[in-house]
C-alpha atoms as a PDB file:
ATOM      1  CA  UNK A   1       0.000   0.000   0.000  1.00  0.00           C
ATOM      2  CA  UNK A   2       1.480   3.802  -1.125  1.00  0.00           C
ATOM      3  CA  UNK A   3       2.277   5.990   1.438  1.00  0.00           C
ATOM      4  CA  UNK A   4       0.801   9.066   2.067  1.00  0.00           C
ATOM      5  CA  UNK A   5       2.783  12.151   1.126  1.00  0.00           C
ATOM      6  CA  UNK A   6       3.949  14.636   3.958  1.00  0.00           C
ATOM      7  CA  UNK A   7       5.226  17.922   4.668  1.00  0.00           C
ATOM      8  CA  UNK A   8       6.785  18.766   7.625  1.00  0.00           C
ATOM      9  CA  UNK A   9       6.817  23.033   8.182  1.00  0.00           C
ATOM     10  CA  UNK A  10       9.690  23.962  10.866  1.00  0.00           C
ATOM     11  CA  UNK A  11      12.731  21.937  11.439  1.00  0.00           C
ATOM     12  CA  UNK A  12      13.658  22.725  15.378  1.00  0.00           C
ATOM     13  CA  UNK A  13      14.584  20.104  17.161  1.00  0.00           C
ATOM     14  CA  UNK A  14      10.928  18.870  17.475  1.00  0.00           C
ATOM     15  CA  UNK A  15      10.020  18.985  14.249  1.00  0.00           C
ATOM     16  CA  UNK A  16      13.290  17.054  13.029  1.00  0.00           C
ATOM     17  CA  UNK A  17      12.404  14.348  15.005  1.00  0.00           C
ATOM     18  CA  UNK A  18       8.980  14.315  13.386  1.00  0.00           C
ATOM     19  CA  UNK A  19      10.242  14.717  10.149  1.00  0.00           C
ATOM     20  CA  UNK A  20      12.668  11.789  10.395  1.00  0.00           C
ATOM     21  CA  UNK A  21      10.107   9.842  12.114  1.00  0.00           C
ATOM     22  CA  UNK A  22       8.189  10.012   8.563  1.00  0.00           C
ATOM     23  CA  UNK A  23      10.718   9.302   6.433  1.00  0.00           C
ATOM     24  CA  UNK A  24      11.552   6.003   8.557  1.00  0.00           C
ATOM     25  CA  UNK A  25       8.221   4.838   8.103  1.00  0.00           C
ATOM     26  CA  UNK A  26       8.818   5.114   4.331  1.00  0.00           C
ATOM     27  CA  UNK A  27       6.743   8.509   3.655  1.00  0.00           C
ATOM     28  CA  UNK A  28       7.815  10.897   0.923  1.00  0.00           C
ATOM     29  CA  UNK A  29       8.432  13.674   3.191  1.00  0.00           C
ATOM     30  CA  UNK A  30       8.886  17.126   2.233  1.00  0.00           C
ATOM     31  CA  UNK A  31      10.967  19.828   4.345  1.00  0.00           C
ATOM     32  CA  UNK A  32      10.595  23.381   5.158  1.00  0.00           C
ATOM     33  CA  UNK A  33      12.378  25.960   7.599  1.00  0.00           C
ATOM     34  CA  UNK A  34      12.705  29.394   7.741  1.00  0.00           C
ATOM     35  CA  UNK A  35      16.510  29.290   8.485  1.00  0.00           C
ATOM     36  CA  UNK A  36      18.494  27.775   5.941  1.00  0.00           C
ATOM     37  CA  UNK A  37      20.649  24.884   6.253  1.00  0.00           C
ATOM     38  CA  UNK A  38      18.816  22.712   8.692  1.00  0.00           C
ATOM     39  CA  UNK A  39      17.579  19.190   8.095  1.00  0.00           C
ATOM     40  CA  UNK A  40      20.783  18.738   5.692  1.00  0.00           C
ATOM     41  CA  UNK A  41      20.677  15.043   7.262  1.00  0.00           C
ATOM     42  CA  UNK A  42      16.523  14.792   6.559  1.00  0.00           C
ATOM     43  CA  UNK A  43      17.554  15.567   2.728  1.00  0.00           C
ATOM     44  CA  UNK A  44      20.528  13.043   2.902  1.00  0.00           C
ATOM     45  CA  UNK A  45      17.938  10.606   3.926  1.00  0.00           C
ATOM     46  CA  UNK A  46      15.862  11.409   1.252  1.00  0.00           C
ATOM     47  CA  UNK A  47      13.682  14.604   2.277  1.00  0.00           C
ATOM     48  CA  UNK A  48      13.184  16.792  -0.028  1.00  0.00           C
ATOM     49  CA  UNK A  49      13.472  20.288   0.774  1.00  0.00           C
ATOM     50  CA  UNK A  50      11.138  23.398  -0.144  1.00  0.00           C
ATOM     51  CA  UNK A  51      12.034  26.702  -1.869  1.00  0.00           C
ATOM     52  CA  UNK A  52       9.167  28.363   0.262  1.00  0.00           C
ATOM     53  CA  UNK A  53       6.185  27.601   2.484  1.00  0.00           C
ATOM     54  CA  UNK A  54       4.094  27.706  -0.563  1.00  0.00           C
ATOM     55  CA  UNK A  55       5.739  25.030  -2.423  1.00  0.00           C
ATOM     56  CA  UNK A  56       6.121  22.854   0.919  1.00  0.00           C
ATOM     57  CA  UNK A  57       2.189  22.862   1.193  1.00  0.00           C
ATOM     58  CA  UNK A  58       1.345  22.205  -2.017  1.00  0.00           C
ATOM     59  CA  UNK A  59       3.793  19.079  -2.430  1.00  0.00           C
ATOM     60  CA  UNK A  60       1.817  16.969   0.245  1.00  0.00           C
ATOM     61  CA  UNK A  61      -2.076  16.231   1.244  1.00  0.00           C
ATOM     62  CA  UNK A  62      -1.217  16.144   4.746  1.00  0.00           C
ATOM     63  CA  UNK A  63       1.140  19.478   6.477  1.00  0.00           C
ATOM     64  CA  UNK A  64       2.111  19.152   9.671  1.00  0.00           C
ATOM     65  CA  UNK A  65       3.463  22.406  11.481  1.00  0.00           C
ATOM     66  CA  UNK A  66       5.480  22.493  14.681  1.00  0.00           C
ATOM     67  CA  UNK A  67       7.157  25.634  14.908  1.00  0.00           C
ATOM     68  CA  UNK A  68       8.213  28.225  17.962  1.00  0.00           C
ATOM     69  CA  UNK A  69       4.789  29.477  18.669  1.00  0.00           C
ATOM     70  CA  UNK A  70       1.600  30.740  16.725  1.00  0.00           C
ATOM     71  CA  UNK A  71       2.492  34.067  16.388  1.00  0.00           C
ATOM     72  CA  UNK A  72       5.362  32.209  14.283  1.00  0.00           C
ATOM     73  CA  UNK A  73       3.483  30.114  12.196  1.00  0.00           C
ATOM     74  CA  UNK A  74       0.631  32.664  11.309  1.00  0.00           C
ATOM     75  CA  UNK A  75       4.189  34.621   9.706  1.00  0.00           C
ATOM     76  CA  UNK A  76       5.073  31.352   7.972  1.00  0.00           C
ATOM     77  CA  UNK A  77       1.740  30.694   6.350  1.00  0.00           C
ATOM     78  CA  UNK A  78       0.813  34.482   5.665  1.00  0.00           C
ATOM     79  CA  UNK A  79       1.183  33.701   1.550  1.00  0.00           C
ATOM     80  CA  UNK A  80      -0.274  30.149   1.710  1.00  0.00           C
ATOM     81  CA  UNK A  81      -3.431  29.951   2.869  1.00  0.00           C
ATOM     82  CA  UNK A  82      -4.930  29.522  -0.109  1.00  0.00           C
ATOM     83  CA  UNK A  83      -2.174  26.875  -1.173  1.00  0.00           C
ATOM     84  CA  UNK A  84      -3.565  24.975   2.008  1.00  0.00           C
ATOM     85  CA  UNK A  85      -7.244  25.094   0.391  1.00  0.00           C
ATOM     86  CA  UNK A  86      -8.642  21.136   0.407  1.00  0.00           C
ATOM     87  CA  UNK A  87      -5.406  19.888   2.594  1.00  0.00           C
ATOM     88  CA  UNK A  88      -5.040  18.804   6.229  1.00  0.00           C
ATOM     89  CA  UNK A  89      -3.007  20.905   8.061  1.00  0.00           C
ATOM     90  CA  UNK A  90      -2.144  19.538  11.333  1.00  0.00           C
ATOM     91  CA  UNK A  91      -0.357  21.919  13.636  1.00  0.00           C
ATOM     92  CA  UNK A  92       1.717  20.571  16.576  1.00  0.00           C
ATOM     93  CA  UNK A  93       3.008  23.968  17.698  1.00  0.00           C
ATOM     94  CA  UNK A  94       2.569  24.760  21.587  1.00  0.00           C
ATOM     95  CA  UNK A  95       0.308  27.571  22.444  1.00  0.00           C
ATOM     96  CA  UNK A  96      -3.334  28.280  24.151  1.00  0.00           C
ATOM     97  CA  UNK A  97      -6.531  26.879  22.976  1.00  0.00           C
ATOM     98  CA  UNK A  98      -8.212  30.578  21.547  1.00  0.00           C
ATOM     99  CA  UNK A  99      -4.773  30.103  19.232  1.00  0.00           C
ATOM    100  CA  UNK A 100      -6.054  27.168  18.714  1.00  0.00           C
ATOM    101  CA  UNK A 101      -9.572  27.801  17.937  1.00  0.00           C
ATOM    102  CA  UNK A 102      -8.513  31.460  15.563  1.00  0.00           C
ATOM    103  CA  UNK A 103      -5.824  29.163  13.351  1.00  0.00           C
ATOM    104  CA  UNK A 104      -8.726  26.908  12.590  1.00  0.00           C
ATOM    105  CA  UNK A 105     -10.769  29.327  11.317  1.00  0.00           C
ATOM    106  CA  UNK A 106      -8.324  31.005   9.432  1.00  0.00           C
ATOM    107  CA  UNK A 107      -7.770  27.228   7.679  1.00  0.00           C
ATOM    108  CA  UNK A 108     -10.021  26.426   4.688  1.00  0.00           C
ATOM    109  CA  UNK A 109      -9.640  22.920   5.009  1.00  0.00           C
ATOM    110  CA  UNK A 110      -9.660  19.947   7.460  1.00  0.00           C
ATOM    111  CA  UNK A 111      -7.682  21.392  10.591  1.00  0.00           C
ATOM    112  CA  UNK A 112      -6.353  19.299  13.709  1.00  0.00           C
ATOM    113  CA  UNK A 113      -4.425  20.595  16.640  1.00  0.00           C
ATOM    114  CA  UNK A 114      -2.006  18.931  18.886  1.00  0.00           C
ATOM    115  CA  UNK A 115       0.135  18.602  21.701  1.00  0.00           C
ATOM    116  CA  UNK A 116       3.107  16.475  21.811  1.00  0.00           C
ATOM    117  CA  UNK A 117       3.793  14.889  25.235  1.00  0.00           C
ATOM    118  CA  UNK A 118       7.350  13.722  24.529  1.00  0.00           C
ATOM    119  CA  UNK A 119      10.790  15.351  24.354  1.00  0.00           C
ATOM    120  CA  UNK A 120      12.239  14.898  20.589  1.00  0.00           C
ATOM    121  CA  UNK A 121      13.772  12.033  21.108  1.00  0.00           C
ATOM    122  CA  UNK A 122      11.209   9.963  22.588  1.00  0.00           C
ATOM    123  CA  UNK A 123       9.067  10.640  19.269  1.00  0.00           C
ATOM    124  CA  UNK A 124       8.575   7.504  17.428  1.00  0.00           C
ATOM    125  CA  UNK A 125       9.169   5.236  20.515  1.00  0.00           C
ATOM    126  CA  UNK A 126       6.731   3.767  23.582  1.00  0.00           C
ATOM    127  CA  UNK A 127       6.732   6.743  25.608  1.00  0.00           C
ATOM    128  CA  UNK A 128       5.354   9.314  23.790  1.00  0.00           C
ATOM    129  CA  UNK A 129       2.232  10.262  23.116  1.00  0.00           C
ATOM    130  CA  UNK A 130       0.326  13.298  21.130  1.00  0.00           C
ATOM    131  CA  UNK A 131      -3.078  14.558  21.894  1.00  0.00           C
ATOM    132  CA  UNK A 132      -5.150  16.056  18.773  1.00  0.00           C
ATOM    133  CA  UNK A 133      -8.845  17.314  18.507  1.00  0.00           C
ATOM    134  CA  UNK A 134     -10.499  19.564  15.654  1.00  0.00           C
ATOM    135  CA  UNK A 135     -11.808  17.505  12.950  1.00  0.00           C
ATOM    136  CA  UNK A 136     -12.945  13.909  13.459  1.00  0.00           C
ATOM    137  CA  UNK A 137     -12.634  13.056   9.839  1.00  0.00           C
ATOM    138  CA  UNK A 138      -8.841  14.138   9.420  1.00  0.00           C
ATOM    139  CA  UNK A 139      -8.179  12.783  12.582  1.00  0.00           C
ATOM    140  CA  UNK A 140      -9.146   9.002  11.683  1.00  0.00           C
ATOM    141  CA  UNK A 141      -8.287   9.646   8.227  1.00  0.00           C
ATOM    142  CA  UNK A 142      -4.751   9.958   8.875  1.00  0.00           C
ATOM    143  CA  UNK A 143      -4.316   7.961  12.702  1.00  0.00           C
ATOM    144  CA  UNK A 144      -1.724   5.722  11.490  1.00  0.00           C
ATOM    145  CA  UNK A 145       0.331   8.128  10.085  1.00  0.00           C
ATOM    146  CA  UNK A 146       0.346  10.019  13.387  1.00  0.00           C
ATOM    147  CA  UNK A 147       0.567   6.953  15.218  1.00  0.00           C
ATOM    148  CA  UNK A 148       3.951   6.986  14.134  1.00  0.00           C
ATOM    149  CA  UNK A 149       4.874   9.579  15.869  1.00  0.00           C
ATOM    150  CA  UNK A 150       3.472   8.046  19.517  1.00  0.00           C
ATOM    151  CA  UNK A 151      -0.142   6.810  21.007  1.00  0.00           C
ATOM    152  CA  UNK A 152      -2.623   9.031  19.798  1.00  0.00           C
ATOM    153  CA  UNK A 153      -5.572  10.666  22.183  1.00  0.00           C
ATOM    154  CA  UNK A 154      -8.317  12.598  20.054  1.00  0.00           C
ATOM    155  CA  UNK A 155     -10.379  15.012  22.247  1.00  0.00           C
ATOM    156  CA  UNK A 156     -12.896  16.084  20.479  1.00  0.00           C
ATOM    157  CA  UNK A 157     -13.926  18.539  17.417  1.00  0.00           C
ATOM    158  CA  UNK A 158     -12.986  21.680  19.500  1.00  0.00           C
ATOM    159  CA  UNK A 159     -10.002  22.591  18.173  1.00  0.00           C
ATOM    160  CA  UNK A 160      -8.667  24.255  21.457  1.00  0.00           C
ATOM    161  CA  UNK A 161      -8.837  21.098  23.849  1.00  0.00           C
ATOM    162  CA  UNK A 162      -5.620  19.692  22.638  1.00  0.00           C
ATOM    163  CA  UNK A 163      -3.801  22.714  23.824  1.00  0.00           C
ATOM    164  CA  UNK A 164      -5.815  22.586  27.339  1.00  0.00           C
ATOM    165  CA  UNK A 165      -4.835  19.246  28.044  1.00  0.00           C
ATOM    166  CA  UNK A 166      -1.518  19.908  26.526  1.00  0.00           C
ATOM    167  CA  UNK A 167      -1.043  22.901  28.961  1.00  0.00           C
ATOM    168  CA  UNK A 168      -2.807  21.195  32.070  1.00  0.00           C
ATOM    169  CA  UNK A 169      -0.120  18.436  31.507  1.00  0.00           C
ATOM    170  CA  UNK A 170       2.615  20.660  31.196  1.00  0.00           C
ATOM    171  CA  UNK A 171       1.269  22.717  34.464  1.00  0.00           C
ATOM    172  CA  UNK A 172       1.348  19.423  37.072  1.00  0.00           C
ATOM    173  CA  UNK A 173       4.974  18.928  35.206  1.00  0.00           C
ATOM    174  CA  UNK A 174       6.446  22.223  36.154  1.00  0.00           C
ATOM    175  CA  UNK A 175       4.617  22.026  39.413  1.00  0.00           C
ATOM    176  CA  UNK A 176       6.669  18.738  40.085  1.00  0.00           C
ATOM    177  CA  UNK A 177       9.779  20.417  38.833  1.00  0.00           C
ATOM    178  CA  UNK A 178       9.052  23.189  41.373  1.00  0.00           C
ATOM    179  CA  UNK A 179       9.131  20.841  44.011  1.00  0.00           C
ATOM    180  CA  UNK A 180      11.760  18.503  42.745  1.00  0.00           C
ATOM    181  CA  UNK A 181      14.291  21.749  42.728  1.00  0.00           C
ATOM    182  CA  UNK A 182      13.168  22.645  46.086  1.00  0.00           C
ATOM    183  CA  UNK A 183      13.366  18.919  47.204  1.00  0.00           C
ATOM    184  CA  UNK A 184      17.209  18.539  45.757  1.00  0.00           C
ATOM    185  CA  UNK A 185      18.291  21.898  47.441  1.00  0.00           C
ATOM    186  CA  UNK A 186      16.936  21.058  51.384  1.00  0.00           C
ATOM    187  CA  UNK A 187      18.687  17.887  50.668  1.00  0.00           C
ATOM    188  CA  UNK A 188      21.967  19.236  49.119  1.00  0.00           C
ATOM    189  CA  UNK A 189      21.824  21.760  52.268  1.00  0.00           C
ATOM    190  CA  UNK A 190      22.559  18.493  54.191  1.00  0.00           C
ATOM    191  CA  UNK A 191      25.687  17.513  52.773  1.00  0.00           C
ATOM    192  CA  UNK A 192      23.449  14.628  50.453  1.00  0.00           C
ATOM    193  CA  UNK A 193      24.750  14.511  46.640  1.00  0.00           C
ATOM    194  CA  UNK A 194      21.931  15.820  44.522  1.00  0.00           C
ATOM    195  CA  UNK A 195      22.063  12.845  42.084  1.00  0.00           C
ATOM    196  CA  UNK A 196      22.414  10.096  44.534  1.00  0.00           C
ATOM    197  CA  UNK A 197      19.660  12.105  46.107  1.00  0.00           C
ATOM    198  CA  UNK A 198      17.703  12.085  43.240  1.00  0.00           C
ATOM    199  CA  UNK A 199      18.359   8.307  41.974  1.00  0.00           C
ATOM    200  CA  UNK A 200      17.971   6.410  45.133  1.00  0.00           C
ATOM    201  CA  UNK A 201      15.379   8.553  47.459  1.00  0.00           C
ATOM    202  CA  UNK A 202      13.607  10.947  45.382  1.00  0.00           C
ATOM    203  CA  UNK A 203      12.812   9.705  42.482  1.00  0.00           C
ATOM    204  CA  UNK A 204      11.162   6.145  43.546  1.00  0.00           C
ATOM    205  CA  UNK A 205       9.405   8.051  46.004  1.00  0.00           C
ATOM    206  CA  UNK A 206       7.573  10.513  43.175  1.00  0.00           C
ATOM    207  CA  UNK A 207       6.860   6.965  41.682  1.00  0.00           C
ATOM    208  CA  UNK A 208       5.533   5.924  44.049  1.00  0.00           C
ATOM    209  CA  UNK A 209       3.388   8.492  44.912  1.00  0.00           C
ATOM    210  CA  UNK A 210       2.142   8.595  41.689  1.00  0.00           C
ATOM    211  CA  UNK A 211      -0.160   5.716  42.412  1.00  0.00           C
ATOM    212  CA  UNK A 212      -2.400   7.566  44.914  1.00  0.00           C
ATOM    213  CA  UNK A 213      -2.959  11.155  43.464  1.00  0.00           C
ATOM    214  CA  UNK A 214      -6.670  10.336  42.939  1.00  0.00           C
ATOM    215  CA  UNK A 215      -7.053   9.652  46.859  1.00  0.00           C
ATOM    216  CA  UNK A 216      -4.108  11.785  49.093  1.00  0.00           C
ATOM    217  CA  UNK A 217      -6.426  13.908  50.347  1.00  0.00           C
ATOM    218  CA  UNK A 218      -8.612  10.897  51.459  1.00  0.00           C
ATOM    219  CA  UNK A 219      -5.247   9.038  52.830  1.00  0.00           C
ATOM    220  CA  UNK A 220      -3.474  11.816  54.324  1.00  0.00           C
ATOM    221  CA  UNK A 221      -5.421  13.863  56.850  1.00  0.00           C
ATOM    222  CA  UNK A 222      -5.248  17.960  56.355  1.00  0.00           C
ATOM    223  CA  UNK A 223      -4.202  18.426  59.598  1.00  0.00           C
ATOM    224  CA  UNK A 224      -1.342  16.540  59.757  1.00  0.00           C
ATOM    225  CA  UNK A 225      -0.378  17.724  55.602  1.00  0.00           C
ATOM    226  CA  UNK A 226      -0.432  21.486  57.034  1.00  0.00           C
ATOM    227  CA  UNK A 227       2.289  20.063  59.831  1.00  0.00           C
ATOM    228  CA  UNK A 228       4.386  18.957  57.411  1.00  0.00           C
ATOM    229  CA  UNK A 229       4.072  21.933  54.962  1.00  0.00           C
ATOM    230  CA  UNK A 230       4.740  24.069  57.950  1.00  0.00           C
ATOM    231  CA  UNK A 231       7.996  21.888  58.587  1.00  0.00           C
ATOM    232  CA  UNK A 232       9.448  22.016  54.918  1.00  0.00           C
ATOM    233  CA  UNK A 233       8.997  26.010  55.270  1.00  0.00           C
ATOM    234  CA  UNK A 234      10.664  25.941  59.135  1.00  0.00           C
ATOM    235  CA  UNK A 235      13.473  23.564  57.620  1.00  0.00           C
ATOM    236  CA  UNK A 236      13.823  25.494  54.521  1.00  0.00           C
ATOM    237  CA  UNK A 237      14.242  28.725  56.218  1.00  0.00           C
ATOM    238  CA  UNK A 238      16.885  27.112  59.167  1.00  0.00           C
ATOM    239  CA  UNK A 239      18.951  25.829  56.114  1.00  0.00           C
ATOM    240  CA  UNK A 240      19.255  29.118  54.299  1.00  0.00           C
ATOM    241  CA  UNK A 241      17.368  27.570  50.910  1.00  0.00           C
ATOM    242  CA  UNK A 242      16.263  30.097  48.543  1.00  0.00           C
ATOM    243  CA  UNK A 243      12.519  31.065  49.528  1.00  0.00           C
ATOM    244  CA  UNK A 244      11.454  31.682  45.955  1.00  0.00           C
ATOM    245  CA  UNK A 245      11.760  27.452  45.633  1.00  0.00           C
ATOM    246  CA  UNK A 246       8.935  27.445  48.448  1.00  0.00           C
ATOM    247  CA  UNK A 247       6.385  29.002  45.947  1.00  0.00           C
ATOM    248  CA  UNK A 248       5.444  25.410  44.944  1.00  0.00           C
ATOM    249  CA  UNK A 249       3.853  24.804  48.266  1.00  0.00           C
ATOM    250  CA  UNK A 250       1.424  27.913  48.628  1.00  0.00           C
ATOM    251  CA  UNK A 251      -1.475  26.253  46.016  1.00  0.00           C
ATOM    252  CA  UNK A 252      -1.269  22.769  48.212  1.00  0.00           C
ATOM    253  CA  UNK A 253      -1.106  24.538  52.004  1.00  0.00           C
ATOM    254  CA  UNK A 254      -3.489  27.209  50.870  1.00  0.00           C
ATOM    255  CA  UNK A 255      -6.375  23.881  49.787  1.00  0.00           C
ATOM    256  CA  UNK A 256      -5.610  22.029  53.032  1.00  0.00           C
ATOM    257  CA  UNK A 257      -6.364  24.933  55.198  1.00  0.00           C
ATOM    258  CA  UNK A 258      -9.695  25.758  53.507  1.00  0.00           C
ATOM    259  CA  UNK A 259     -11.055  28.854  51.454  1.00  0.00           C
ATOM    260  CA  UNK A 260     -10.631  31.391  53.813  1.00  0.00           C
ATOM    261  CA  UNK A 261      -6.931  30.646  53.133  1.00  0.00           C
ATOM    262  CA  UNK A 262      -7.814  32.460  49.413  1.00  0.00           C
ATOM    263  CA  UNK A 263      -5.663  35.480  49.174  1.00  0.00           C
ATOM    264  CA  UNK A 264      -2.710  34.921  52.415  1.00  0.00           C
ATOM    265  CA  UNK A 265       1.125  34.725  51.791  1.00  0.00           C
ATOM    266  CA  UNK A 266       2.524  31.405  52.997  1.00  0.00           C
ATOM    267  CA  UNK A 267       3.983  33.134  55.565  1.00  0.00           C
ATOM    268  CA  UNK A 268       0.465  34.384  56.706  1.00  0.00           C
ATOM    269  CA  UNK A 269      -0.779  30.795  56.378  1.00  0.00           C
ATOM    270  CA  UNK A 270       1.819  29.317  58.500  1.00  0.00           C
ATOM    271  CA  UNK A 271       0.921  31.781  61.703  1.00  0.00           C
ATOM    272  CA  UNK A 272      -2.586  31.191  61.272  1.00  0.00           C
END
């Protein structure tokens, strides 16, 4: 069975790694980037590579976009619109769901939105996975093809939810990097060696903890929880860490104390 043709617009790191998961799943893949020079490799593998946006859209049925941000792309397609007329254009670029929502109106064509959960080299492998909503049709039209890049989750024909889910994953991420930095510094302020800290205590434990975030509140009483936050700040502050890596805690401490928490300091929480 042919392969379906495929463009690939922006050739960052992310979009490399889409574009050469493509070509090893035998696609003709065509290449685009607004700096010249990149994806030299993609070509050597047998990309072939654009004069302009224009001619990248109209060489494929299928365009997927992952460039720096919206306000990016919008610049890359301003020209091409009507080259995209009739083709899917399936845009894996981060950014907020009334992005989202405007670039698929602004598409005269089948448009589906995305958000990659994976780092670039994860793409093609077990780990990652990509979330997409906007049109139904496109979507299972061209699954397989996307399910080369990583498990596919289709949201629904609002083209926005992608980039909520995309950006509600990314928030509990940061959140835990928030905490893992403030985590690794009490520790190092001990004399521990923030990897072996990391490797053997802290990262098993996150694991592990992983398995009851449906029911902690249930499991762990408030009372005691505001203790313990109320320690890590004490600690924190006898150890000379850097208060700003406390901010982490004030969302958690200010929902175990209750609502009339809304609108106190931690500082103000913990002399309640």
């Amino acid at each position: 069975m042919s392969k379906t043709d495929v463009t690939v617009l922006g050739l960052g790191s992310m979009g490399h790694a889409l574009a050469a998961a493509f070509l090893a799943n035998g696609h003709r893949v065509t290449v685009w980037n607004r700096t010249p020079g990149k994806g030299d490799d993609l070509v050597a593998q047998g990309a072939i590579r654009a004069q302009g946006p224009k001619e990248a859209v109209q060489a494929s049925p299928v365009v997927v976009a992952c460039v720096l941000d919206y306000p990016t792309l919008h610049g890359v397609l301003d020209g091409s619109w009507d080259a995209l007329a009739g083709r899917t254009l399936i845009n894996l670029t981060n950014g907020t769901p009334a992005q989202a929502r405007e670039t698929a109106k602004l598409h005269d064509g089948e448009y589906v939105d995305g958000g990659i959960m994976a780092v670039p080299p994860m793409i093609g492998g077990p780990s990652a996975f990509v979330l997409y909503s906007g049109s139904r049709a496109a979507f299972e039209r061209y699954e397989d093809i996307l399910g080369e890049l990583g498990a596919t989750h289709f949201l629904g024909e609002d083209a926005g939810m992608a980039a909520l889910i995309d950006l509600a994953l990314l928030s509990g991420m940061y959140g835990m990097f928030g905490g893992v930095a403030h985590s690794v510094a009490l520790a190092a302020s001990g004399g521990l060696d923030p990897a072996e800290f990391t490797t053997s205590l802290l990262a098993p434990w996150l694991v592990a903890m992983t398995g009851v975030l449906n029911s902690i509140t249930d499991d762990s009483p408030a009372d005691m929880q505001v203790i313990a936050f109320g320690n890590i700040v004490a600690a924190s502050n006898d150890q000379g860490v850097d208060p700003e890596l406390l901010s982490h805690l004030t969302t958690p401490f200010r929902q175990m104390i209750g609502p009339d928490a809304a609108g106190l300091t931690l500082e103000e929480m913990l002399n309640r």
